[in-house]
PDB file of N, CA and C in Angstrom:
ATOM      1  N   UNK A   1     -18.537 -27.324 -20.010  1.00  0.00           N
ATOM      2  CA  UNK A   1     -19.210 -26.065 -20.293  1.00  0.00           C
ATOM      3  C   UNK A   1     -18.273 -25.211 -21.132  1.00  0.00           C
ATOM      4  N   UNK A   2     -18.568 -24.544 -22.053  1.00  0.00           N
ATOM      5  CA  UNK A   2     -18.079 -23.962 -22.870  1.00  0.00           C
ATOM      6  C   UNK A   2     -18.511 -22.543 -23.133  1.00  0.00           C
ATOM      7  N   UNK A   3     -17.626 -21.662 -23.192  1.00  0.00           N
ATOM      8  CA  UNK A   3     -17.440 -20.151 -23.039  1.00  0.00           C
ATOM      9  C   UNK A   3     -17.666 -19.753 -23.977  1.00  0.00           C
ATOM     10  N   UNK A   4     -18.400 -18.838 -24.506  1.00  0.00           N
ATOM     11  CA  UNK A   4     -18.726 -17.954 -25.463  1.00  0.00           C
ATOM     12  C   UNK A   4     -18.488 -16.889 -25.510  1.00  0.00           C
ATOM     13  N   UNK A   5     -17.209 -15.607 -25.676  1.00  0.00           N
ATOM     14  CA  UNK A   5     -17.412 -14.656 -25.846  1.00  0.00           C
ATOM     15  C   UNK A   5     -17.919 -14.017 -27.083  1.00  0.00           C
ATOM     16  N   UNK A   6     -18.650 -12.867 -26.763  1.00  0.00           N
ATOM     17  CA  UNK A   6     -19.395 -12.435 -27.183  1.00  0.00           C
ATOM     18  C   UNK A   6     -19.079 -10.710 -27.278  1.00  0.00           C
ATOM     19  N   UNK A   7     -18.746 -10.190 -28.130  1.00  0.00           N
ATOM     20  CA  UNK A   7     -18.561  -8.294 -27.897  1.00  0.00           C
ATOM     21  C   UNK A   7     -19.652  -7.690 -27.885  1.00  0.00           C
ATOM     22  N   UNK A   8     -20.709  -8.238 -27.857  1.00  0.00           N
ATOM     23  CA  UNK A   8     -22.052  -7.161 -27.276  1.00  0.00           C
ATOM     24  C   UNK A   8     -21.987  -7.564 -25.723  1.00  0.00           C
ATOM     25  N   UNK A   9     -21.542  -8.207 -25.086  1.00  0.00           N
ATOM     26  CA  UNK A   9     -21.507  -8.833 -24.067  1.00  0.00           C
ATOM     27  C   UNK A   9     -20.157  -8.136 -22.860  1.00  0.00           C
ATOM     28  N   UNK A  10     -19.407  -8.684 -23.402  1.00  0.00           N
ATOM     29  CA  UNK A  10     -18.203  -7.904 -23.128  1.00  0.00           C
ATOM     30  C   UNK A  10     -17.350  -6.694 -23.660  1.00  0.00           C
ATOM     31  N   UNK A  11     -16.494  -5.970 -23.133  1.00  0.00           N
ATOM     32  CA  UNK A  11     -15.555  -4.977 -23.491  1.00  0.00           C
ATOM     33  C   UNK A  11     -14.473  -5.380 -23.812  1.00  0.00           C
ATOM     34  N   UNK A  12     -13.890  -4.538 -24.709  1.00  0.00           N
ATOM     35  CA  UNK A  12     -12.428  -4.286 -24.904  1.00  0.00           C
ATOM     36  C   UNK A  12     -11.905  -5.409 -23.639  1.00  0.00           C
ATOM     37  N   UNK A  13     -10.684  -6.061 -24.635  1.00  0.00           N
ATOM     38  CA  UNK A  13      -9.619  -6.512 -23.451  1.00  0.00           C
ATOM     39  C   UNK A  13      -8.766  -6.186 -23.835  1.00  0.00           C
ATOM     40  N   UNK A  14      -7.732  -5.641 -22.985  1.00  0.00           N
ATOM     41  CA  UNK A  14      -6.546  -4.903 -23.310  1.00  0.00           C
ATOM     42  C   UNK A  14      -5.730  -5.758 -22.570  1.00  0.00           C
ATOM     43  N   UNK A  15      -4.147  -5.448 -22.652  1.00  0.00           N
ATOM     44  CA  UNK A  15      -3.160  -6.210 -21.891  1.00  0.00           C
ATOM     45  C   UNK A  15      -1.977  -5.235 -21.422  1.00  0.00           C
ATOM     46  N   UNK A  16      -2.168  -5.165 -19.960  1.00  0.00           N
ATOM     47  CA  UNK A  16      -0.606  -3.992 -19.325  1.00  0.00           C
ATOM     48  C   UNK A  16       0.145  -4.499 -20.206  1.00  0.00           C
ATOM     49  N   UNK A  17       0.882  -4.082 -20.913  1.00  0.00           N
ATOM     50  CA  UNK A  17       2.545  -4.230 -21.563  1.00  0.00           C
ATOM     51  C   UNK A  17       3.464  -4.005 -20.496  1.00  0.00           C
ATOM     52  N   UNK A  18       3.540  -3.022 -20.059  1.00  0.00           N
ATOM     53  CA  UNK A  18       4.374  -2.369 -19.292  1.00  0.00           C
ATOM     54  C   UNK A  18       3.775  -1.265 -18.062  1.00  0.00           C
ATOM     55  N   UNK A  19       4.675  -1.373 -17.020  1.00  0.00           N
ATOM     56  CA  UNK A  19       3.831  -0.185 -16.168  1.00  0.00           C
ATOM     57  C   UNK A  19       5.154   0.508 -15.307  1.00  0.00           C
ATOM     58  N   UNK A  20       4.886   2.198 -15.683  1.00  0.00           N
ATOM     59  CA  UNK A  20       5.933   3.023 -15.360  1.00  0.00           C
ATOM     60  C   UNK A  20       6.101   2.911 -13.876  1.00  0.00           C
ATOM     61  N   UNK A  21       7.726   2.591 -13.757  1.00  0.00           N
ATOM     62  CA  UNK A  21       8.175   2.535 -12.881  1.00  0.00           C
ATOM     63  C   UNK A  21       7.780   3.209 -11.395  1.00  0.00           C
ATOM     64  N   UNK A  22       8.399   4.699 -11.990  1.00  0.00           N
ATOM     65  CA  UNK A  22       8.242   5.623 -11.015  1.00  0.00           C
ATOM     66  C   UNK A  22       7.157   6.269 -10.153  1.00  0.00           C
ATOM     67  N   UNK A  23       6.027   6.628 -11.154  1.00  0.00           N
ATOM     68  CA  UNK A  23       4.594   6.582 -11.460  1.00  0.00           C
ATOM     69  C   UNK A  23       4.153   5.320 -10.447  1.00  0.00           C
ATOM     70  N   UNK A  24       4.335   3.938 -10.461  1.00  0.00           N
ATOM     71  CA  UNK A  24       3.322   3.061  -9.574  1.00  0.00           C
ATOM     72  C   UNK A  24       4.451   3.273  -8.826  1.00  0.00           C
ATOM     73  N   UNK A  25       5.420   2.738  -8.342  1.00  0.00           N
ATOM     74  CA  UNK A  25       6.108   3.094  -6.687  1.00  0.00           C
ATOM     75  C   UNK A  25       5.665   4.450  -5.858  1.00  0.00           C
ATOM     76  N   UNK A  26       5.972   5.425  -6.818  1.00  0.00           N
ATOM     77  CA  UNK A  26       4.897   6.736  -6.245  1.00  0.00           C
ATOM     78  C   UNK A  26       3.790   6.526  -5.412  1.00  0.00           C
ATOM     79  N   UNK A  27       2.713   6.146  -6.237  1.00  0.00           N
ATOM     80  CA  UNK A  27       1.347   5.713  -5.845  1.00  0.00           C
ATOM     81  C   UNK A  27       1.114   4.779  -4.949  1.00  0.00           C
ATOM     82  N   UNK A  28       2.084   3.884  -4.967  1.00  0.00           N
ATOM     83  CA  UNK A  28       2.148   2.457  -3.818  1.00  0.00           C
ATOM     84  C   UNK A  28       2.736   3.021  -2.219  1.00  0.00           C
ATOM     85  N   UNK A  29       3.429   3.402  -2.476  1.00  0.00           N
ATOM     86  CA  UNK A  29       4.422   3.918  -1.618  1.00  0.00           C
ATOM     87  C   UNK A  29       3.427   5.257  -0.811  1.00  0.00           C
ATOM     88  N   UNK A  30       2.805   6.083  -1.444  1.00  0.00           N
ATOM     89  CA  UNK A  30       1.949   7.350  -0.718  1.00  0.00           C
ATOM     90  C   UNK A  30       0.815   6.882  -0.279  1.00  0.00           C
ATOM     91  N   UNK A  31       0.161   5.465  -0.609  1.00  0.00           N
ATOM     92  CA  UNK A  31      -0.710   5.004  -0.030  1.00  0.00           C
ATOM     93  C   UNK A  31      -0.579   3.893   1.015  1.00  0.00           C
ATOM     94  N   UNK A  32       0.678   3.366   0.937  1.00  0.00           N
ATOM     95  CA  UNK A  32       1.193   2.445   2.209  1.00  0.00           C
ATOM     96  C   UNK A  32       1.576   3.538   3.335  1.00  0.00           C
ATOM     97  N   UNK A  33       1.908   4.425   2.902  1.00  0.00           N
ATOM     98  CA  UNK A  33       2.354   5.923   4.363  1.00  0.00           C
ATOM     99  C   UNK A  33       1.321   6.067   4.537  1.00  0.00           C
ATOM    100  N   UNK A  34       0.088   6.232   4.040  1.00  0.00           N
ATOM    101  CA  UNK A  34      -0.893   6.970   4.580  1.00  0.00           C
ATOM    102  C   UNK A  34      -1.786   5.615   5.269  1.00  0.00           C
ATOM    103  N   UNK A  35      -1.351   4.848   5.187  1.00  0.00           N
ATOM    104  CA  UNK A  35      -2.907   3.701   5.801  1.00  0.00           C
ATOM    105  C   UNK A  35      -1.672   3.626   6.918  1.00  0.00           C
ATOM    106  N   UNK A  36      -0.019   3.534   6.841  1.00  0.00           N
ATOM    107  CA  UNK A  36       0.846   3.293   8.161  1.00  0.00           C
ATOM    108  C   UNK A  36       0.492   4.681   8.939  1.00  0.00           C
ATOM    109  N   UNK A  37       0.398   6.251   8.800  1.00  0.00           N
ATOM    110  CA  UNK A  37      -0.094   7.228   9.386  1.00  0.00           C
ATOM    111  C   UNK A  37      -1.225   6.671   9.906  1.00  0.00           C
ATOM    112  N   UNK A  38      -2.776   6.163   9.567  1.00  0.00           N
ATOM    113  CA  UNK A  38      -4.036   5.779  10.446  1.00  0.00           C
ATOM    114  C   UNK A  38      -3.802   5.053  11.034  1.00  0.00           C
ATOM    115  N   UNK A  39      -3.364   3.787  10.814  1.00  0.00           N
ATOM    116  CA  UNK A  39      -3.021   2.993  11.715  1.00  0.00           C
ATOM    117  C   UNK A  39      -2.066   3.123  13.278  1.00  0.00           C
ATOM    118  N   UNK A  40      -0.925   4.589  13.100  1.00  0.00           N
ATOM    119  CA  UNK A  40      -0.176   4.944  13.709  1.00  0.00           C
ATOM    120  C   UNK A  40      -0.814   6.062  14.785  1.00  0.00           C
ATOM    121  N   UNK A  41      -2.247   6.707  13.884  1.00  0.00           N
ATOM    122  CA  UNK A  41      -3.026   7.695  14.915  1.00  0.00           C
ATOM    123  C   UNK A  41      -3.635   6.414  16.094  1.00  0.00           C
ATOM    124  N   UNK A  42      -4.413   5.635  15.288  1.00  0.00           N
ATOM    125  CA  UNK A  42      -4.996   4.614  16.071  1.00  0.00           C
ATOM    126  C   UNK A  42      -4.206   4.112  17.148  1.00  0.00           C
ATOM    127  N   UNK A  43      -3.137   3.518  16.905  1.00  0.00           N
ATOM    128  CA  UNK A  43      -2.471   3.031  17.813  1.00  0.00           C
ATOM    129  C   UNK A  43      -1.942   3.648  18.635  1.00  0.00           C
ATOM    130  N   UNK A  44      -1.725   5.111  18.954  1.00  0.00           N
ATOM    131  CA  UNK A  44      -1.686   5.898  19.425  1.00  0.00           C
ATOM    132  C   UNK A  44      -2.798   6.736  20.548  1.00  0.00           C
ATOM    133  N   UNK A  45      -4.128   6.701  19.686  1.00  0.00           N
ATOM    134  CA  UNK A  45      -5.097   6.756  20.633  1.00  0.00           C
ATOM    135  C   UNK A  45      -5.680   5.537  21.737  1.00  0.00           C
ATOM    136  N   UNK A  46      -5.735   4.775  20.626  1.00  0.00           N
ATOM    137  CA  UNK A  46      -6.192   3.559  21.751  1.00  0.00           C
ATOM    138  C   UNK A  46      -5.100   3.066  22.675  1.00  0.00           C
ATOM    139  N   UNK A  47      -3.505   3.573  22.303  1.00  0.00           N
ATOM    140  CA  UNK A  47      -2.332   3.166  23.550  1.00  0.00           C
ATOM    141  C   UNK A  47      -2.764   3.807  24.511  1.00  0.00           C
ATOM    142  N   UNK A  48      -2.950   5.318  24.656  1.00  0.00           N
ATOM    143  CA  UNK A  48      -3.212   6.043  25.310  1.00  0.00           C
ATOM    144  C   UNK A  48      -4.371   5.905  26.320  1.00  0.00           C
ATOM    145  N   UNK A  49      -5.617   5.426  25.601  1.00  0.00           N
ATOM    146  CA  UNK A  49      -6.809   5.125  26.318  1.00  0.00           C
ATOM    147  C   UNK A  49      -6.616   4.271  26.981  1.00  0.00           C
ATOM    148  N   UNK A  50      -5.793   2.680  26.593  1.00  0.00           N
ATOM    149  CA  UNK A  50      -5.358   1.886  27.503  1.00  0.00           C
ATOM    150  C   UNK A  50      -4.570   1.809  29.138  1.00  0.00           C
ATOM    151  N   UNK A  51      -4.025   2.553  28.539  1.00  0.00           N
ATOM    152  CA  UNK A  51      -2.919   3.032  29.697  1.00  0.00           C
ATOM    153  C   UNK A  51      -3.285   4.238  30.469  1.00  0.00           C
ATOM    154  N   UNK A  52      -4.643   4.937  30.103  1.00  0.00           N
ATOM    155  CA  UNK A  52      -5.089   6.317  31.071  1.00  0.00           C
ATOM    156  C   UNK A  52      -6.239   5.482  32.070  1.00  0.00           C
ATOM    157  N   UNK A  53      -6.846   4.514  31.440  1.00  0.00           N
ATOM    158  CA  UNK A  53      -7.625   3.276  32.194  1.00  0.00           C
ATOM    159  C   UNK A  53      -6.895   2.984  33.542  1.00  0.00           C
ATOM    160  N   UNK A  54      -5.665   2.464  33.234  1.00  0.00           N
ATOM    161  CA  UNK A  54      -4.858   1.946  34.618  1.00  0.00           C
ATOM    162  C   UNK A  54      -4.970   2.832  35.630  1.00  0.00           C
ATOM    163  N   UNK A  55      -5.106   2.141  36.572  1.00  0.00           N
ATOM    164  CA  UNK A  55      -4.126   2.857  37.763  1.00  0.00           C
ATOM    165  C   UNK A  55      -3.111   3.668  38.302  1.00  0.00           C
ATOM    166  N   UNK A  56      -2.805   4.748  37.913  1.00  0.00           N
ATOM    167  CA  UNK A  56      -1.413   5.877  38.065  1.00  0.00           C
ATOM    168  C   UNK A  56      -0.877   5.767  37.030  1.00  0.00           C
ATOM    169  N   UNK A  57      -1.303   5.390  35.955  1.00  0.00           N
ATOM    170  CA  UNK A  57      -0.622   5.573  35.133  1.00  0.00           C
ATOM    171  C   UNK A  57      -1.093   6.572  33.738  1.00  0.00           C
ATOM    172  N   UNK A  58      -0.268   7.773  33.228  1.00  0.00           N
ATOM    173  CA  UNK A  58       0.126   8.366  32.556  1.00  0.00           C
ATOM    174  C   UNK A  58       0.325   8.450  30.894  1.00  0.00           C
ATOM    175  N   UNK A  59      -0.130   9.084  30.383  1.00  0.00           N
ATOM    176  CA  UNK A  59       0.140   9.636  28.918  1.00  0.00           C
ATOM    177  C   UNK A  59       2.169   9.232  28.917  1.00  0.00           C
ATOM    178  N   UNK A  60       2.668   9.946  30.162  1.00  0.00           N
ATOM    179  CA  UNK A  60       4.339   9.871  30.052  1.00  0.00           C
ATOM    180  C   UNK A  60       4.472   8.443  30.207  1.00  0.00           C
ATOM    181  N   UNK A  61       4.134   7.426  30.427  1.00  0.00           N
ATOM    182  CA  UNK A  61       4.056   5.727  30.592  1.00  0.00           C
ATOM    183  C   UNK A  61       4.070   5.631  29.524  1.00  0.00           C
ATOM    184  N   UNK A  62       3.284   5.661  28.618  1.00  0.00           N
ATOM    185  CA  UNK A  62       2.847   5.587  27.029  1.00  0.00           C
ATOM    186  C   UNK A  62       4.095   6.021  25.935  1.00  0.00           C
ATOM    187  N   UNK A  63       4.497   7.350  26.921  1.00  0.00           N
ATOM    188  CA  UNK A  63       6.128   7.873  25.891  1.00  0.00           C
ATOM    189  C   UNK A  63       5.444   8.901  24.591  1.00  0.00           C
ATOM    190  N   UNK A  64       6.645   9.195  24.755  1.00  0.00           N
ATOM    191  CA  UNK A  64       5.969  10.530  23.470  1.00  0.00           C
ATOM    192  C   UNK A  64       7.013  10.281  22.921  1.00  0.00           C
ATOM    193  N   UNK A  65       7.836   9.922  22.444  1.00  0.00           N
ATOM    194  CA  UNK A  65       8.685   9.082  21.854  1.00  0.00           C
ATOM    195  C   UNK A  65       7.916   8.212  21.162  1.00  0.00           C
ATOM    196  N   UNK A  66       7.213   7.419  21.507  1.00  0.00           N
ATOM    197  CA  UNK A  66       6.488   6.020  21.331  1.00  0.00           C
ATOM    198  C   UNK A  66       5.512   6.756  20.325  1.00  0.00           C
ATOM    199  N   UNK A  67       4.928   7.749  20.523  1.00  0.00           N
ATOM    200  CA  UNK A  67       3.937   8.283  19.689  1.00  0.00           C
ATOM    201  C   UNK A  67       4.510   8.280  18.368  1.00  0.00           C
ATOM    202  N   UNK A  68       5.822   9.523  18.477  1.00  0.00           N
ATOM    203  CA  UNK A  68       6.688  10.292  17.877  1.00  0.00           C
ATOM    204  C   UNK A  68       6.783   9.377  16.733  1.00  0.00           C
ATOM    205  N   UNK A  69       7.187   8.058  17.046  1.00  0.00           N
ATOM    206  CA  UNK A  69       7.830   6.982  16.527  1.00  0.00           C
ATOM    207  C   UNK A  69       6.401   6.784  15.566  1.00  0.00           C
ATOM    208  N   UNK A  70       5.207   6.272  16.230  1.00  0.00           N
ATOM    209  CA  UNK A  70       3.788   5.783  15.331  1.00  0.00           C
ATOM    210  C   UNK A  70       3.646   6.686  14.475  1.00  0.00           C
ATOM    211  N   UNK A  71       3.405   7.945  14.134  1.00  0.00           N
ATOM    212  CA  UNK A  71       2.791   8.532  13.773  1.00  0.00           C
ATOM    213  C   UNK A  71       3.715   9.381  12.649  1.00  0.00           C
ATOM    214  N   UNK A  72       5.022   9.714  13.173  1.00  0.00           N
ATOM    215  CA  UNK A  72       6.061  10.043  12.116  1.00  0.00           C
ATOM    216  C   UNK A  72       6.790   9.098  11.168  1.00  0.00           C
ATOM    217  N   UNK A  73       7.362   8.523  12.741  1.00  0.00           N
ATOM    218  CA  UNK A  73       8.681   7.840  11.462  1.00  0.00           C
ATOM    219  C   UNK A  73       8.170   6.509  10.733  1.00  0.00           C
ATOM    220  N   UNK A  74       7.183   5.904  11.339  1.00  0.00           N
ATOM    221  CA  UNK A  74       6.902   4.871  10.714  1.00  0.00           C
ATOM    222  C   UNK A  74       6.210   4.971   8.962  1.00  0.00           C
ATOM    223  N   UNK A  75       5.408   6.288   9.389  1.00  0.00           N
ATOM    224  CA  UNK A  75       5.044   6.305   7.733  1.00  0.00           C
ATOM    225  C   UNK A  75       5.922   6.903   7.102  1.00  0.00           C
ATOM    226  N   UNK A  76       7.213   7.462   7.550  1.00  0.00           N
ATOM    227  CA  UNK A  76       8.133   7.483   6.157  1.00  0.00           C
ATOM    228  C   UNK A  76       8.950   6.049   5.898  1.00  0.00           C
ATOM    229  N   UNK A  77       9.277   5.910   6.953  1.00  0.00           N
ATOM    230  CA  UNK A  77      10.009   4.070   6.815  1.00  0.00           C
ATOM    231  C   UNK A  77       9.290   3.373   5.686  1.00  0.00           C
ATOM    232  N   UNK A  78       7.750   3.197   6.080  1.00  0.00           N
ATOM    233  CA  UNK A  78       6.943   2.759   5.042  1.00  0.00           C
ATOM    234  C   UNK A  78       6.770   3.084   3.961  1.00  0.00           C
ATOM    235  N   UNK A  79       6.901   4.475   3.179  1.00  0.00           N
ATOM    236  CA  UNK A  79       7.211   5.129   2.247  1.00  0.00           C
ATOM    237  C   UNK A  79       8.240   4.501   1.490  1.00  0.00           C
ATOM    238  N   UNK A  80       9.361   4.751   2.063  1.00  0.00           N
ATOM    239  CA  UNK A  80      10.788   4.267   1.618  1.00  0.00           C
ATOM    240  C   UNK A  80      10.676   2.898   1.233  1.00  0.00           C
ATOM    241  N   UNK A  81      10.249   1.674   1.796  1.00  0.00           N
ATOM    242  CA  UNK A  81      10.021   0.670   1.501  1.00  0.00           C
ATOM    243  C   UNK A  81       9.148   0.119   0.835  1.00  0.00           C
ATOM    244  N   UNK A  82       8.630   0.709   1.160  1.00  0.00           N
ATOM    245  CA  UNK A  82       7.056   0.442  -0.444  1.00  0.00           C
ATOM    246  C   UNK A  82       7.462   0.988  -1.736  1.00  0.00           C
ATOM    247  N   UNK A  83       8.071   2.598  -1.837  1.00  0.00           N
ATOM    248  CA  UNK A  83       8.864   2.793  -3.222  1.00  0.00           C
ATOM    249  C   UNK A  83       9.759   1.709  -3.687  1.00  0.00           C
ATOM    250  N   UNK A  84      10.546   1.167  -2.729  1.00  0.00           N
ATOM    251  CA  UNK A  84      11.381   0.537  -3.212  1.00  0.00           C
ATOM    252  C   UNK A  84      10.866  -0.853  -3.980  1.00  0.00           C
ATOM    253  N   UNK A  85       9.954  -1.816  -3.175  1.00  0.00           N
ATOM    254  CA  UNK A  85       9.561  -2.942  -3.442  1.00  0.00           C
ATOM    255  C   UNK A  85       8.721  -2.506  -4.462  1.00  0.00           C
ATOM    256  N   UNK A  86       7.986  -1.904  -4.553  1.00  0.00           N
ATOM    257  CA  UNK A  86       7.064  -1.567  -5.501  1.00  0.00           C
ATOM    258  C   UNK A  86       7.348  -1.535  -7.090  1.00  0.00           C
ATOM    259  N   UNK A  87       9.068  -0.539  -6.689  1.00  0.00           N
ATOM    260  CA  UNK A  87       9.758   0.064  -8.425  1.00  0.00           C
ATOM    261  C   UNK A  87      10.293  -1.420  -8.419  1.00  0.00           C
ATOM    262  N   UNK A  88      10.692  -2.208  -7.446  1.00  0.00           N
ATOM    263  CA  UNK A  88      11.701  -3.812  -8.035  1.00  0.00           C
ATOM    264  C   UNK A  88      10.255  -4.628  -8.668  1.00  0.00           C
ATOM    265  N   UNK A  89       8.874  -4.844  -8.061  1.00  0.00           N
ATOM    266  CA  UNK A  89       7.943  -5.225  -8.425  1.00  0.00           C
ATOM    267  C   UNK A  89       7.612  -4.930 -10.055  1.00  0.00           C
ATOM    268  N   UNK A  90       7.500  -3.408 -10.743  1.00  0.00           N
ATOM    269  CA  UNK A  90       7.175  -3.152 -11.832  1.00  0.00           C
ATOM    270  C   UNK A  90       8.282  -3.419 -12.724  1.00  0.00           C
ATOM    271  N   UNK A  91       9.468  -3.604 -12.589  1.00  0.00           N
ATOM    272  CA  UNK A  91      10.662  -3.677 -12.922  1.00  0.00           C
ATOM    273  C   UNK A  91      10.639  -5.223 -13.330  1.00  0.00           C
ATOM    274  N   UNK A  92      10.511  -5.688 -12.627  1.00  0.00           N
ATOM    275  CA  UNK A  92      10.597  -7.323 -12.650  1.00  0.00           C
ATOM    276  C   UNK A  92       9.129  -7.534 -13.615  1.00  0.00           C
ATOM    277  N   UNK A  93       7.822  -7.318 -13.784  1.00  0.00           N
ATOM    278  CA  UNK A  93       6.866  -6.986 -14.681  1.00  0.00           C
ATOM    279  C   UNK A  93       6.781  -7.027 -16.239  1.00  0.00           C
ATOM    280  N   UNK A  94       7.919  -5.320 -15.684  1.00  0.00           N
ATOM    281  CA  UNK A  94       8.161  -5.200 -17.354  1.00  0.00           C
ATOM    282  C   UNK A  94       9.207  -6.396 -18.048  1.00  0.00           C
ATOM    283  N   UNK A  95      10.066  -7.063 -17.383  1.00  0.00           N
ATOM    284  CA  UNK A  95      10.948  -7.810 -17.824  1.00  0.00           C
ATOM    285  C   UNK A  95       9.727  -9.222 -18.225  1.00  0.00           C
ATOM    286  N   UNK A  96       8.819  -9.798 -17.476  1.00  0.00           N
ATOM    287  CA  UNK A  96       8.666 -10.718 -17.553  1.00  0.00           C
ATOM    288  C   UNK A  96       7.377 -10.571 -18.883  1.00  0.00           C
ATOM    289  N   UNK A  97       6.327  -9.286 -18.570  1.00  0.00           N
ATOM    290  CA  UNK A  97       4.892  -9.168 -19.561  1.00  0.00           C
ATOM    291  C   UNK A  97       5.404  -9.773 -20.639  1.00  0.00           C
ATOM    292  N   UNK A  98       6.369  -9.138 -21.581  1.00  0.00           N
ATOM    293  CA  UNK A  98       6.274  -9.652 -22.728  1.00  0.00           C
ATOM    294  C   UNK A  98       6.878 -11.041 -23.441  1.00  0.00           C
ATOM    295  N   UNK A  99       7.399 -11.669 -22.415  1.00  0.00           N
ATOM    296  CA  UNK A  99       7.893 -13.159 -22.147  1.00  0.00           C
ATOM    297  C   UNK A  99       6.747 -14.045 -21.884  1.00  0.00           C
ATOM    298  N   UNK A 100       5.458 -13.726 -20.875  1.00  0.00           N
ATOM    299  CA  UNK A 100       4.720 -14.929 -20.489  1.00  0.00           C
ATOM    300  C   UNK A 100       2.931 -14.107 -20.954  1.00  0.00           C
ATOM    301  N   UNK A 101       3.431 -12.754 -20.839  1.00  0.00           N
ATOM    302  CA  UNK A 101       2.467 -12.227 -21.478  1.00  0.00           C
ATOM    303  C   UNK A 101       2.093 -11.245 -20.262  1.00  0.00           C
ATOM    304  N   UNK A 102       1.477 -10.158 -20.306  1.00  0.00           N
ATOM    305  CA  UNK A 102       1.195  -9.093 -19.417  1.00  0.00           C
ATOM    306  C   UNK A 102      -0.557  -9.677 -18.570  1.00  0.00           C
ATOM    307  N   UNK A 103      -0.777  -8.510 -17.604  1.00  0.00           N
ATOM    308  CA  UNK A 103      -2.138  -8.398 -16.946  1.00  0.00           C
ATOM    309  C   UNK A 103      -3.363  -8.506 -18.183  1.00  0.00           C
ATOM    310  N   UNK A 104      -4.829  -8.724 -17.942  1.00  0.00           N
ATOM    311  CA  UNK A 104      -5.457  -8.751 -19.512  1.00  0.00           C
ATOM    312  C   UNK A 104      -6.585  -8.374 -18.156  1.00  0.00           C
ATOM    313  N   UNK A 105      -7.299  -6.704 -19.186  1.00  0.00           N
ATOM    314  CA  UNK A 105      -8.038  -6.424 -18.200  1.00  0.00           C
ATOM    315  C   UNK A 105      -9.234  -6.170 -19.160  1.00  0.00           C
ATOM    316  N   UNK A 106     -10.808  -6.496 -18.825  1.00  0.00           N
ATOM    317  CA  UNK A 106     -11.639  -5.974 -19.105  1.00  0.00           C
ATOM    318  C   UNK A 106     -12.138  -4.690 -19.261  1.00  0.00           C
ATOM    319  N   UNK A 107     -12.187  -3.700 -19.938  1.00  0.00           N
ATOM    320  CA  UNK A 107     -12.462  -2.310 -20.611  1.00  0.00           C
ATOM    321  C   UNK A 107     -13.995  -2.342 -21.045  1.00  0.00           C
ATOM    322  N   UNK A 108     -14.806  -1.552 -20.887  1.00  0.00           N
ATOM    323  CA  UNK A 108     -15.831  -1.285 -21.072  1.00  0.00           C
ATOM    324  C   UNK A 108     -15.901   0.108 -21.740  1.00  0.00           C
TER     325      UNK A 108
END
C-alpha cells in the first residue's frame, strides 16, 4: 500500500529543531508537583478514611507528619526532580535533533 500525501489533505509539517531548556523543565516540573499534590490530597484522605474505619484508631495513627510529608514535601521533591530530568531530557534533544533529525509534527 502506498501513501499519498496530499496538501489539501494534510497540514504543514514542521520539525522541533530545538526546545528551550528552561521553558519545558518549567512546565514539566509544575505539572509533575501538581498531579504529586492530588495524588498526595488523595492519599491523604483515603489514609485517613481507612484508618478512622478501624477500631480505636485515630487521625494521630495516620500522623500528621505523614500528611505533612504527602501533601508538602513530596510535591516539591517532585518539582526538583522533574526540572532536573526534564532540562537533561531537552538538553540531550537539542544535541541529538539536528544529528538524526528533530520531532515532525502535523500543523493545520
Amino acid at each position: 500500500m502506498k501513501l499519498i500525501y496530499n496538501d489539501d489533505i494534510m497540514g504543514d509539517i514542521k520539525e522541533i529543531k530545538s526546545i528551550p531548556v528552561v521553558s519545558f523543565a518549567l512546565i514539566v516540573a509544575l505539572v509533575l508537583a501538581i498531579l504529586m499534590l492530588i495524588i498526595g490530597i488523595l492519599t491523604v484522605i483515603f489514609g485517613i478514611s481507612m484508618f478512622s474505619m478501624m477500631q480505636g484508631v485515630s487521625f494521630m495513627h495516620f500522623g500528621a507528619i505523614s500528611a505533612l510529608y504527602m501533601i508538602i514535601i513530596m510535591p516539591i521533591i517532585m518539582f526538583i526532580i522533574g526540572f532536573i530530568v526534564s532540562a537533561v531530557a531537552a538538553i540531550i534533544y537539542n544535541v541529538l535533533a539536528p544529528r538524526i533529525g528533530g520531532i515532525k509534527l502535523e500543523l493545520e
